[in-house]
Protein backbone atom coordinates (compact mmCIF):
# COMPACT_ATOMS: atom_id res chain seq x y z
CA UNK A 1 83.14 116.49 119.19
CA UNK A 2 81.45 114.61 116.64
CA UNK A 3 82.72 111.20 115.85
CA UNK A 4 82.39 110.01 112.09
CA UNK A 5 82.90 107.10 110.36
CA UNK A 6 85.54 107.27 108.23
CA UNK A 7 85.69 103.33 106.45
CA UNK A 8 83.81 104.58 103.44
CA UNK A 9 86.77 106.78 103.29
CA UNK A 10 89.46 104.57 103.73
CA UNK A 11 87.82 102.17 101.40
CA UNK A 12 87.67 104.70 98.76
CA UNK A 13 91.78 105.21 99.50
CA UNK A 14 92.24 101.85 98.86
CA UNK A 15 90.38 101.51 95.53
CA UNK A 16 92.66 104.52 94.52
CA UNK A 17 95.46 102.70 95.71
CA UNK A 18 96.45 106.01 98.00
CA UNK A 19 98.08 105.65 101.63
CA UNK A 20 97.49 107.99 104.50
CA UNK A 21 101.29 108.83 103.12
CA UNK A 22 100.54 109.97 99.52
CA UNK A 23 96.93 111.51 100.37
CA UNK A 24 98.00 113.71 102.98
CA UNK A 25 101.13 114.76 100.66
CA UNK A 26 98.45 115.55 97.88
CA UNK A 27 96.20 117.39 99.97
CA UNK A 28 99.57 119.21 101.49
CA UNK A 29 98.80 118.20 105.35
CA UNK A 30 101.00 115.94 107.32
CA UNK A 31 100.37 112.04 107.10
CA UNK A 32 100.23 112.47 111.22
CA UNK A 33 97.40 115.38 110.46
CA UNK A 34 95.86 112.96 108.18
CA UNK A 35 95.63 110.13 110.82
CA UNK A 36 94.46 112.36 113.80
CA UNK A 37 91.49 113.62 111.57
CA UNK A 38 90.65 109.73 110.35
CA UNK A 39 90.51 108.85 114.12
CA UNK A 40 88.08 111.37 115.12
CA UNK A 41 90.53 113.41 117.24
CA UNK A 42 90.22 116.75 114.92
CA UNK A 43 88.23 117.67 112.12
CA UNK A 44 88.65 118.19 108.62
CA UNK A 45 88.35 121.51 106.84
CA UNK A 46 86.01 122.36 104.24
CA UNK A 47 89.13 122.58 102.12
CA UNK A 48 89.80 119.48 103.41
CA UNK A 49 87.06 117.59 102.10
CA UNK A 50 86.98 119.48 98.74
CA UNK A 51 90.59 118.62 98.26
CA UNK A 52 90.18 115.01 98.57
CA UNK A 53 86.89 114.48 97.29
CA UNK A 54 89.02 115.83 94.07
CA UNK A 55 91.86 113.06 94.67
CA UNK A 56 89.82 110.14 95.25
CA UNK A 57 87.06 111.55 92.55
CA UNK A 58 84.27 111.68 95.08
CA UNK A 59 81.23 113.03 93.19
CA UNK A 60 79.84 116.16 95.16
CA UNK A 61 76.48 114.51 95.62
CA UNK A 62 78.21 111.49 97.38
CA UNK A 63 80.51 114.15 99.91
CA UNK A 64 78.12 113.28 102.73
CA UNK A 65 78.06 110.01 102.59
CA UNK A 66 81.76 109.40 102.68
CA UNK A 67 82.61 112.28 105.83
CA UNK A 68 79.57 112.77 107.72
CA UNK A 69 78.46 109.16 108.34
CA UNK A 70 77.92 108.83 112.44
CA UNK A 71 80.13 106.48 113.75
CA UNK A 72 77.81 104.26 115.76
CA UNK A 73 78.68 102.46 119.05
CA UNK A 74 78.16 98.80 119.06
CA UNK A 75 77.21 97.05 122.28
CA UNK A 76 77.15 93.52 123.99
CA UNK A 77 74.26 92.38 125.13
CA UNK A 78 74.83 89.64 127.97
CA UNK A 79 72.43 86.75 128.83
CA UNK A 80 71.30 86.21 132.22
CA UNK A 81 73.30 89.31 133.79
C-alpha cells in the first residue's frame, strides 16, 4: 500500500480547530476509522476525501496536495561506518 503524508492534513484540522473526534463524526466514520486511515494503515474513499475537503474547505484544485503527498523516508547517514 501506498503511504501518504497526511501533515498537510492535520495542519489544515488544526486551523479549523477540528479533532480526529469531531471530523470523523462529520464525515460519519469512526474517530478509530479516522486514525487508521491518517496512519497509512487503510485508505480513504473518494467520498472520503470529498467529504472533508468540504469540512475543512479544501479547494478542489488543492485535493492533491493535501491526500496524495508521498510520505518520504528519511535516513541517517553515518560518518566513517
Amino acid at each position: 500500500m501506498d503511504r501518504y503524508d497526511y501533515s498537510l492534513l492535520e495542519k489544515r484540522m488544526k486551523e479549523k480547530k477540528m479533532s480526529q473526534s469531531s471530523l470523523a463524526e462529520a464525515i460519519n466514520i469512526s474517530r478509530t476509522a479516522l486514525n487508521i486511515k491518517l496512519n497509512n494503515h487503510s485508505s480513504f474513499t473518494q467520498k472520503e476525501i470529498k467529504a472533508i475537503s468540504s469540512v475543512l474547505a479544501i479547494p478542489d484544485t488543492l485535493i492533491s496536495t493535501y491526500f496524495f503527498k508521498d510520505s518520504v523516508q528519511k535516513t541517517v547517514l553515518r560518518k566513517g561506518g
